[in-house]
N, C-alpha and C. Protein backbone atom coordinates (compact mmCIF):
# COMPACT_ATOMS: atom_id res chain seq x y z
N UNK A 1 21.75 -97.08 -55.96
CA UNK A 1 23.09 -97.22 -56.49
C UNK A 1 23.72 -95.84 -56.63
N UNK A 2 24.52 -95.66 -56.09
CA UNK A 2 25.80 -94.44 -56.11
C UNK A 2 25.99 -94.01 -57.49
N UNK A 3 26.15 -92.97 -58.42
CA UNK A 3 27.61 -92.85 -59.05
C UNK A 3 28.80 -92.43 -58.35
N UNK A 4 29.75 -93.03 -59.23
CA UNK A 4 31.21 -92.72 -59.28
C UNK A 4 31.74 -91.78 -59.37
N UNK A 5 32.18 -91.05 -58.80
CA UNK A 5 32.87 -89.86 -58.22
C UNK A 5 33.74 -89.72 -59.48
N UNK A 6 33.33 -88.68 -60.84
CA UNK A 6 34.33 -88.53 -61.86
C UNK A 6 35.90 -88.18 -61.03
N UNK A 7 37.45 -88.55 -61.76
CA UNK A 7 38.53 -88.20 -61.15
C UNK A 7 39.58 -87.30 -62.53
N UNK A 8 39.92 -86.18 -61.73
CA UNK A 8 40.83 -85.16 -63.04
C UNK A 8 42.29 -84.98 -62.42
N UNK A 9 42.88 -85.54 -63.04
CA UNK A 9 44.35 -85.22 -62.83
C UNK A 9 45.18 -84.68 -63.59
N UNK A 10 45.82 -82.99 -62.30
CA UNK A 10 46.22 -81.78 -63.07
C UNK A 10 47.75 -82.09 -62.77
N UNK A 11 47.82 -81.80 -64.04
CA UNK A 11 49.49 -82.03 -64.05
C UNK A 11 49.94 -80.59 -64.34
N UNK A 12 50.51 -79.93 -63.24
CA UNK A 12 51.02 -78.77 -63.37
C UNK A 12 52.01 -77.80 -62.46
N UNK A 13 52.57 -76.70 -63.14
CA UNK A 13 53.94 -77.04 -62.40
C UNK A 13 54.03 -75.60 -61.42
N UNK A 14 52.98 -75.01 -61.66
CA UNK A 14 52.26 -74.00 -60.61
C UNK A 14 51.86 -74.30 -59.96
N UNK A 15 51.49 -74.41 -58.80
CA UNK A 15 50.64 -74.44 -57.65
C UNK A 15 49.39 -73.42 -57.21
N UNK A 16 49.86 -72.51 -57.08
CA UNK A 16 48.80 -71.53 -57.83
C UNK A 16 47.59 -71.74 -58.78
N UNK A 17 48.25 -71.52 -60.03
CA UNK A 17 47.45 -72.24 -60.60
C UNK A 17 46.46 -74.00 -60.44
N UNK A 18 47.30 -74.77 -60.24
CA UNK A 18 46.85 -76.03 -59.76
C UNK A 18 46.09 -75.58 -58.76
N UNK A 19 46.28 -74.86 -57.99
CA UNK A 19 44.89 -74.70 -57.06
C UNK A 19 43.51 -74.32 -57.27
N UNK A 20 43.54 -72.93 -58.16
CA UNK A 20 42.81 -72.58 -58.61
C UNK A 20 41.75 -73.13 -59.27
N UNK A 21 42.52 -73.98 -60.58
CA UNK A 21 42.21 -74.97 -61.64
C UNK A 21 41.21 -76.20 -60.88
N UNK A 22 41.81 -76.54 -59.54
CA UNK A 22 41.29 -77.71 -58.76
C UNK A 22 40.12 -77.50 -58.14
N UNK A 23 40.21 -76.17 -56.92
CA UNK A 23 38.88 -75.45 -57.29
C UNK A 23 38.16 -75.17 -57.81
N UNK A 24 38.10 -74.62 -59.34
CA UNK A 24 36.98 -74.91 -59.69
C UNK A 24 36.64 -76.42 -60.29
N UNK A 25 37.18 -77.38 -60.76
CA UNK A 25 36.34 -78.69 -60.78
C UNK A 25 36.29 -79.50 -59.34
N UNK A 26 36.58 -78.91 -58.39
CA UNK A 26 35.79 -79.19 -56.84
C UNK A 26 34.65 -78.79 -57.13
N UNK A 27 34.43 -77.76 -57.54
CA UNK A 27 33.26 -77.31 -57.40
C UNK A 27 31.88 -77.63 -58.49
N UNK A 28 32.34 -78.11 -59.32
CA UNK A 28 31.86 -78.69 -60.32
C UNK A 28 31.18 -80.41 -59.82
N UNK A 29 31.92 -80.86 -58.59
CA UNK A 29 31.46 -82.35 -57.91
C UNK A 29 32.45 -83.45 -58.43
N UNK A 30 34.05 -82.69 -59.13
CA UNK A 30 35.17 -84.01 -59.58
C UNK A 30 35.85 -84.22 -58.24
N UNK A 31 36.61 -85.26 -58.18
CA UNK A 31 37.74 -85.26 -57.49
C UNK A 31 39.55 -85.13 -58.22
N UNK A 32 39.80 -84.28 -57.38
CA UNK A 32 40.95 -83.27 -57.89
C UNK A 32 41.83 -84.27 -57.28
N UNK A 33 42.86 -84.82 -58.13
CA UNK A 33 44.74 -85.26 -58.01
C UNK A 33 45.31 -83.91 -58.43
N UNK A 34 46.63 -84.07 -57.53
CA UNK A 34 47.62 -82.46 -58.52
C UNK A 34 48.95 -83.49 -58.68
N UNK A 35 49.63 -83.24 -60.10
CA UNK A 35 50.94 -83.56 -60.15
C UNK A 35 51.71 -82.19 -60.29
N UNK A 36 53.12 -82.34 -59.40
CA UNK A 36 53.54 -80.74 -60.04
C UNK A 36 54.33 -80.79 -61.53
N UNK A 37 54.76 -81.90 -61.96
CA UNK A 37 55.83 -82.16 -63.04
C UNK A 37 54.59 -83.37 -63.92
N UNK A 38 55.71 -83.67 -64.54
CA UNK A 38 55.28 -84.84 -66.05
C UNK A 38 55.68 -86.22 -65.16
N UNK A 39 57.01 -86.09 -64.32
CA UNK A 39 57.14 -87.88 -64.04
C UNK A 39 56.17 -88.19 -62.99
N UNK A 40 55.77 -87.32 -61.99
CA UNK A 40 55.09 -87.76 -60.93
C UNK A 40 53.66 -88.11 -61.58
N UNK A 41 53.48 -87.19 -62.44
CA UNK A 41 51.89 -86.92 -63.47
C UNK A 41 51.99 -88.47 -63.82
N UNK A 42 53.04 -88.81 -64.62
CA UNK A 42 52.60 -90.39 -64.95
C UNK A 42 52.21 -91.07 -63.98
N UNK A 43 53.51 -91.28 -62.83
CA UNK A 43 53.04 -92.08 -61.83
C UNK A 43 51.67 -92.35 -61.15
N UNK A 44 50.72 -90.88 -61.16
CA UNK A 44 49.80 -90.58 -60.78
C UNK A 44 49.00 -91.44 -60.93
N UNK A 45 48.94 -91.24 -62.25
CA UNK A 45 47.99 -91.39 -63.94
C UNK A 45 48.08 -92.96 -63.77
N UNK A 46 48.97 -93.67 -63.87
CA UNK A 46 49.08 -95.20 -63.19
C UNK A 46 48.24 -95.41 -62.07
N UNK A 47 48.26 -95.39 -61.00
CA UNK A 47 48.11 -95.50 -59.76
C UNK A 47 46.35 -94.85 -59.82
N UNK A 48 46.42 -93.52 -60.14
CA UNK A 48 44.27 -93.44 -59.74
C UNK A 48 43.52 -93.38 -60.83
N UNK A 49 43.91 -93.96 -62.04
CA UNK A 49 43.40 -94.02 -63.23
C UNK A 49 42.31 -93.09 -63.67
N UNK A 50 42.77 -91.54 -63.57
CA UNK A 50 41.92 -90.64 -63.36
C UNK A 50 40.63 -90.88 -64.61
N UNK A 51 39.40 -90.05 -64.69
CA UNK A 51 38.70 -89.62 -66.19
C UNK A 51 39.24 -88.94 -66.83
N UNK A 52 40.45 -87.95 -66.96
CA UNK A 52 40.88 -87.48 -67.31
C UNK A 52 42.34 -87.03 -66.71
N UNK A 53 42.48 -86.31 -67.80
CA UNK A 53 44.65 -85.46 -67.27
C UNK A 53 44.08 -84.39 -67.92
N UNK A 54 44.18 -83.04 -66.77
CA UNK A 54 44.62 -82.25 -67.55
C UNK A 54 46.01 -81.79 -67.43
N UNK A 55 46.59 -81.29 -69.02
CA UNK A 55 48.11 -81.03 -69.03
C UNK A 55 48.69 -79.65 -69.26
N UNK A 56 49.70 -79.29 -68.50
CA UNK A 56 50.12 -78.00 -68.73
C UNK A 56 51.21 -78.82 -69.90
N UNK A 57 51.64 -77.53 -70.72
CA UNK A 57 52.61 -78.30 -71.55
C UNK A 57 54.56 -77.90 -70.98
N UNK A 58 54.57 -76.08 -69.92
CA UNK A 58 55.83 -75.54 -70.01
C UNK A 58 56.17 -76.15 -68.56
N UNK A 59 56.67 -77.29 -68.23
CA UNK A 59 57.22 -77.78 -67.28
C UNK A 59 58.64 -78.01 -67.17
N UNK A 60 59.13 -77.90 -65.89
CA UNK A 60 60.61 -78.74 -65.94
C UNK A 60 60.58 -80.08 -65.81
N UNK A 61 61.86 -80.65 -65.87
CA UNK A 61 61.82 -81.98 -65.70
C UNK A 61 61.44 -83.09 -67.14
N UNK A 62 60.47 -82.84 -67.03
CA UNK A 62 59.41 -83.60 -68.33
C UNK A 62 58.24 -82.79 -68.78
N UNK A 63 58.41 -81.80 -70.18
CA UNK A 63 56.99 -81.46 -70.38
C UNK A 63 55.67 -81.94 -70.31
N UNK A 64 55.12 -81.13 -71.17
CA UNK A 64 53.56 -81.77 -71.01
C UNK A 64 53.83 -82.44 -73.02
N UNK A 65 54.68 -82.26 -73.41
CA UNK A 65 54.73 -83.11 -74.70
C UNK A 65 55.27 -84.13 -74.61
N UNK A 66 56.05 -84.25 -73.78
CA UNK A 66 56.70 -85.72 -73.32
C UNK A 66 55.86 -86.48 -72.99
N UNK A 67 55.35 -86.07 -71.78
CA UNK A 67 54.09 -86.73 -70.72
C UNK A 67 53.00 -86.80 -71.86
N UNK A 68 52.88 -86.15 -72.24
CA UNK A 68 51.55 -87.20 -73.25
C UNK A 68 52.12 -88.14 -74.34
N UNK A 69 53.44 -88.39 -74.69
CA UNK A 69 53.76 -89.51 -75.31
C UNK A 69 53.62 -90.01 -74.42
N UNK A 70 54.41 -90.50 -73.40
CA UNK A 70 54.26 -91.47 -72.59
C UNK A 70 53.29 -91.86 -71.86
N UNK A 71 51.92 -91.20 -71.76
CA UNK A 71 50.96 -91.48 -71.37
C UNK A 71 50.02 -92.20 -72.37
N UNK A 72 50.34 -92.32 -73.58
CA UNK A 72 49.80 -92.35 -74.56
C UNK A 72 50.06 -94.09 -75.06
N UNK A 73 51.75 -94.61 -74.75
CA UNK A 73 52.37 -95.16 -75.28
C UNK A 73 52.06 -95.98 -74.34
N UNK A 74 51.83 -95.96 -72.90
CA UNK A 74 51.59 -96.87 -72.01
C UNK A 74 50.52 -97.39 -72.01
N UNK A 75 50.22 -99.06 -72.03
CA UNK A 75 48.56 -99.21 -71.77
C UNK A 75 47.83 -99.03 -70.93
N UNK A 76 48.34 -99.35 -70.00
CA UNK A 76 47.92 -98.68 -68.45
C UNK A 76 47.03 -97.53 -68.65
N UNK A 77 47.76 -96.19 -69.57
CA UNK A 77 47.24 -94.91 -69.49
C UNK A 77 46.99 -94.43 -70.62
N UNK A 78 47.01 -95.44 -71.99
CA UNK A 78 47.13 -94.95 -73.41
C UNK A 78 45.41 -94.30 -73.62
N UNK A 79 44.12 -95.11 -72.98
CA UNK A 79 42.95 -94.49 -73.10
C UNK A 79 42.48 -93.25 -72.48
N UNK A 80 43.21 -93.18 -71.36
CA UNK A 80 42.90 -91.71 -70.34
C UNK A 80 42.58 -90.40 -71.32
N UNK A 81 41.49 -90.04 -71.45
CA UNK A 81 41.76 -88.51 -72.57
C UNK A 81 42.86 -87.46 -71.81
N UNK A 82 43.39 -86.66 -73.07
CA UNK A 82 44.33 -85.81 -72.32
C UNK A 82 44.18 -84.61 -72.92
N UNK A 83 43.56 -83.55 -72.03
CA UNK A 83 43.49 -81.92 -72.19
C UNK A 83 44.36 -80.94 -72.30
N UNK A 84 45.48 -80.89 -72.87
CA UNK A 84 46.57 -79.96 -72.85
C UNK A 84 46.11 -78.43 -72.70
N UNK A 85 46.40 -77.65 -71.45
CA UNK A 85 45.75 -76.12 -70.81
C UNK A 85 47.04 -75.42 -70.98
N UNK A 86 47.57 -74.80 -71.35
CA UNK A 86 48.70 -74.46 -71.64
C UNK A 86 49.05 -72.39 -71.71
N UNK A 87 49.59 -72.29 -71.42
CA UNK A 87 49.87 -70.57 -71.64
C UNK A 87 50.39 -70.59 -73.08
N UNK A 88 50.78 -71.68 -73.79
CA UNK A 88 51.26 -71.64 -75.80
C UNK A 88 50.23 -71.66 -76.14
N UNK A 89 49.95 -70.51 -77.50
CA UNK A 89 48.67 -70.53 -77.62
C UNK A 89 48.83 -70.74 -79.29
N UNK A 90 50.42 -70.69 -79.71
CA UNK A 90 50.68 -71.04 -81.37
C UNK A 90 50.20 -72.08 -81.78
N UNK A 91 49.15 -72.15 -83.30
CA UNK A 91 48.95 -73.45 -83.86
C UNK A 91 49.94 -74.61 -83.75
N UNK A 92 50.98 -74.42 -84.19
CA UNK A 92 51.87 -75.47 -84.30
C UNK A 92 52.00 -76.36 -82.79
N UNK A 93 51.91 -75.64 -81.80
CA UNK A 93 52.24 -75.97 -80.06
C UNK A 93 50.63 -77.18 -80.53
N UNK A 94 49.27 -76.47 -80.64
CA UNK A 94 48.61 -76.88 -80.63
C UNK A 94 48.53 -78.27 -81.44
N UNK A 95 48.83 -78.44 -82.56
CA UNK A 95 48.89 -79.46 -83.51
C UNK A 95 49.96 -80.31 -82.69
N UNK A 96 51.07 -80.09 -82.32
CA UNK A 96 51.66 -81.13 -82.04
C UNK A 96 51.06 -81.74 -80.63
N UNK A 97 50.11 -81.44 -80.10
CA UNK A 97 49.79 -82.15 -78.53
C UNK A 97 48.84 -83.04 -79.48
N UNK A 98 47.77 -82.07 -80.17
CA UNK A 98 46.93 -83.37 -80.80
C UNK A 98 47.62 -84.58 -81.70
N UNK A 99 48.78 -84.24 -82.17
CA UNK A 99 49.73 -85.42 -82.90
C UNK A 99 49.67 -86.32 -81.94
N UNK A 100 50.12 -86.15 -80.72
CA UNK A 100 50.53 -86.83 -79.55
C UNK A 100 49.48 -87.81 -78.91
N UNK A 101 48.50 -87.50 -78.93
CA UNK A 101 47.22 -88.09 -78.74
C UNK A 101 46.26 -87.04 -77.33
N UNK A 102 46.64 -85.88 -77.60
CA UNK A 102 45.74 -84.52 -76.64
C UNK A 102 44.45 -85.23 -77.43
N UNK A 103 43.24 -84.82 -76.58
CA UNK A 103 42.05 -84.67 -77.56
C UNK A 103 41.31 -83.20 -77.54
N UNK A 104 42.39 -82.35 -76.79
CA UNK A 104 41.83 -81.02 -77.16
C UNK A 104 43.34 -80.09 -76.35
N UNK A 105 43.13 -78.63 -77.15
CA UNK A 105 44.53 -78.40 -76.64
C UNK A 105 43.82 -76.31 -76.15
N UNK A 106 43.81 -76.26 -74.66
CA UNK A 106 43.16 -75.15 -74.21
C UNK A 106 43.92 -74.36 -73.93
N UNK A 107 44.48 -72.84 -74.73
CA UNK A 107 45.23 -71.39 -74.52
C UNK A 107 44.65 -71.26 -72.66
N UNK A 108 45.43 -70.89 -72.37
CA UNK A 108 45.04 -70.10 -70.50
C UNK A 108 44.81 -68.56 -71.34
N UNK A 109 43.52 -68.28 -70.88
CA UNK A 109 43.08 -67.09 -71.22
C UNK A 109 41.71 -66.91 -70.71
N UNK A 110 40.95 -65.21 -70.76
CA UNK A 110 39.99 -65.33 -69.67
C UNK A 110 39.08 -65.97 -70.36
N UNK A 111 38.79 -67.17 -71.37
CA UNK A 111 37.75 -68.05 -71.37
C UNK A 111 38.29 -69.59 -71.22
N UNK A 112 39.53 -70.04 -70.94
CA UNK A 112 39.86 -70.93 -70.74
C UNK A 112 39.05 -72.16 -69.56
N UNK A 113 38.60 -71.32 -68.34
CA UNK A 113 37.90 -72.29 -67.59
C UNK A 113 36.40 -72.79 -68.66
N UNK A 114 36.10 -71.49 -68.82
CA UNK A 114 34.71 -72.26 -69.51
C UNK A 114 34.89 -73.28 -70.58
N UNK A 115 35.67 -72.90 -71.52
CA UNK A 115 36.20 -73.79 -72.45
C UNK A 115 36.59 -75.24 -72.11
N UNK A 116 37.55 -75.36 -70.98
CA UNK A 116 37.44 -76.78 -70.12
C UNK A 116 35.98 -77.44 -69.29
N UNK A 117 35.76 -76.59 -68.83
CA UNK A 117 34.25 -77.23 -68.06
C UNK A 117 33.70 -77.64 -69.28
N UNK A 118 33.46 -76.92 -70.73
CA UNK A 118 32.93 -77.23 -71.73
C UNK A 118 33.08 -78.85 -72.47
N UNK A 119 34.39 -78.40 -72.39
CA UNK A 119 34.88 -79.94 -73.26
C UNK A 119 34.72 -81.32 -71.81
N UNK A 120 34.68 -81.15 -70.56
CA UNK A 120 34.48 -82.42 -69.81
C UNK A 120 33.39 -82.55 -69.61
N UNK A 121 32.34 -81.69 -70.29
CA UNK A 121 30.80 -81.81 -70.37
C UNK A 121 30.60 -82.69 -71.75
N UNK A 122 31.91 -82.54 -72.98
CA UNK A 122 31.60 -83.03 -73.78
C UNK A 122 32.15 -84.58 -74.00
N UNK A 123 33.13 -84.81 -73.23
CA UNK A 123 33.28 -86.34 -72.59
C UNK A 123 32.55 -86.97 -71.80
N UNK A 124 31.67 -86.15 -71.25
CA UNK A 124 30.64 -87.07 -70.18
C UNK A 124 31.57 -87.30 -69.00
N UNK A 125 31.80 -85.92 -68.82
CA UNK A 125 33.17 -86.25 -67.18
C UNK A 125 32.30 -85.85 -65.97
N UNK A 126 31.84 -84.08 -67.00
CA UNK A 126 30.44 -83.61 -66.16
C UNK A 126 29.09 -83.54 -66.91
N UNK A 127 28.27 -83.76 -66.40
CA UNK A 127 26.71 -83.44 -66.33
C UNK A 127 26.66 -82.17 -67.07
N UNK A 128 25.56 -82.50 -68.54
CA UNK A 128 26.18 -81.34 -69.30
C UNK A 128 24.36 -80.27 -69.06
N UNK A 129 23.81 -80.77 -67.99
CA UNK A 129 22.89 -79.58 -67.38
C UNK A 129 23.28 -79.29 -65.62
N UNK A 130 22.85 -78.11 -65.57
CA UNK A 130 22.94 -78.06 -64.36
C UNK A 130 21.81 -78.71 -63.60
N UNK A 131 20.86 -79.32 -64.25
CA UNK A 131 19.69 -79.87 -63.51
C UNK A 131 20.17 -80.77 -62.74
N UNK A 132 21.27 -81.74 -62.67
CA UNK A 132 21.53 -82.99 -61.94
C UNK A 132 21.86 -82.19 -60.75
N UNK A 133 22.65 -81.08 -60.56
CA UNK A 133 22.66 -80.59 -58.90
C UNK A 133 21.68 -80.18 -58.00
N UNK A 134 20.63 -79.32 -58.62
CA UNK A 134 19.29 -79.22 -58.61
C UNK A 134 18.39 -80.33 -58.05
N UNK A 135 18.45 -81.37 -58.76
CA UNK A 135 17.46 -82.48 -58.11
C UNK A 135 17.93 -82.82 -56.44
């Protein structure tokens, strides 16, 4: 019997970044969606019912505080956990994503990747040894 190919969908309005970000959980064994905005991010988020979103919060169009109400509010997508990765690194920015229903809210800074690989190790997104690649 197979497992299931964990799925992370980056909602973000860099590309650059979204690449980067996607790369490394390629490399980790997820499969990478990119949204560049918040409306397409929903649509996404509907449609491949990722293990996760991660969210930038400084977007046009529709933030990443919008997009997690409405991801939140929808049933479709109200269980999806949602990672807010953000360049705001003020408490208050932070408190209000977790108001929203974030279940963790990650500053972009040079420990930010580990800090994410960390926390989807702590959802059970990834394999929280490296032994499973190993075997």
């Amino acid at each position: 019997m197979t497992k299931k190919i964990k799925t992370v969908l980056i909602v973000e309005d860099s590309p650059a970044q979204a690449l980067a970000l996607g790369q490394l959980l390629e490399q980790e064994g997820l499969q990478v969606f990119w949204a560049p905005d918040g409306r397409i991010g929903l649509t996404m988020a509907q449609q491949h019912q990722p293990d996760v979103i991660v969210l930038d919060i400084e977007m046009p169009t529709m933030n990443g505080f919008e997009t997690c109400k409405h991801l939140k509010e929808n049933p479709q997508t109200a269980d999806i956990p949602v990672v807010m990765f953000t360049s705001l690194d003020a408490a208050a920015a932070a408190m209000k994503g977790i108001d929203l229903g974030a279940i963790d809210f990650i500053p972009k800074d040079a420990f930010s990747n580990t800090v994410l690989l960390e926390t989807l190790r702590q959802l059970h997104i990834l394999e929280s040894t490296q032994t499973a690649k190993d075997s």
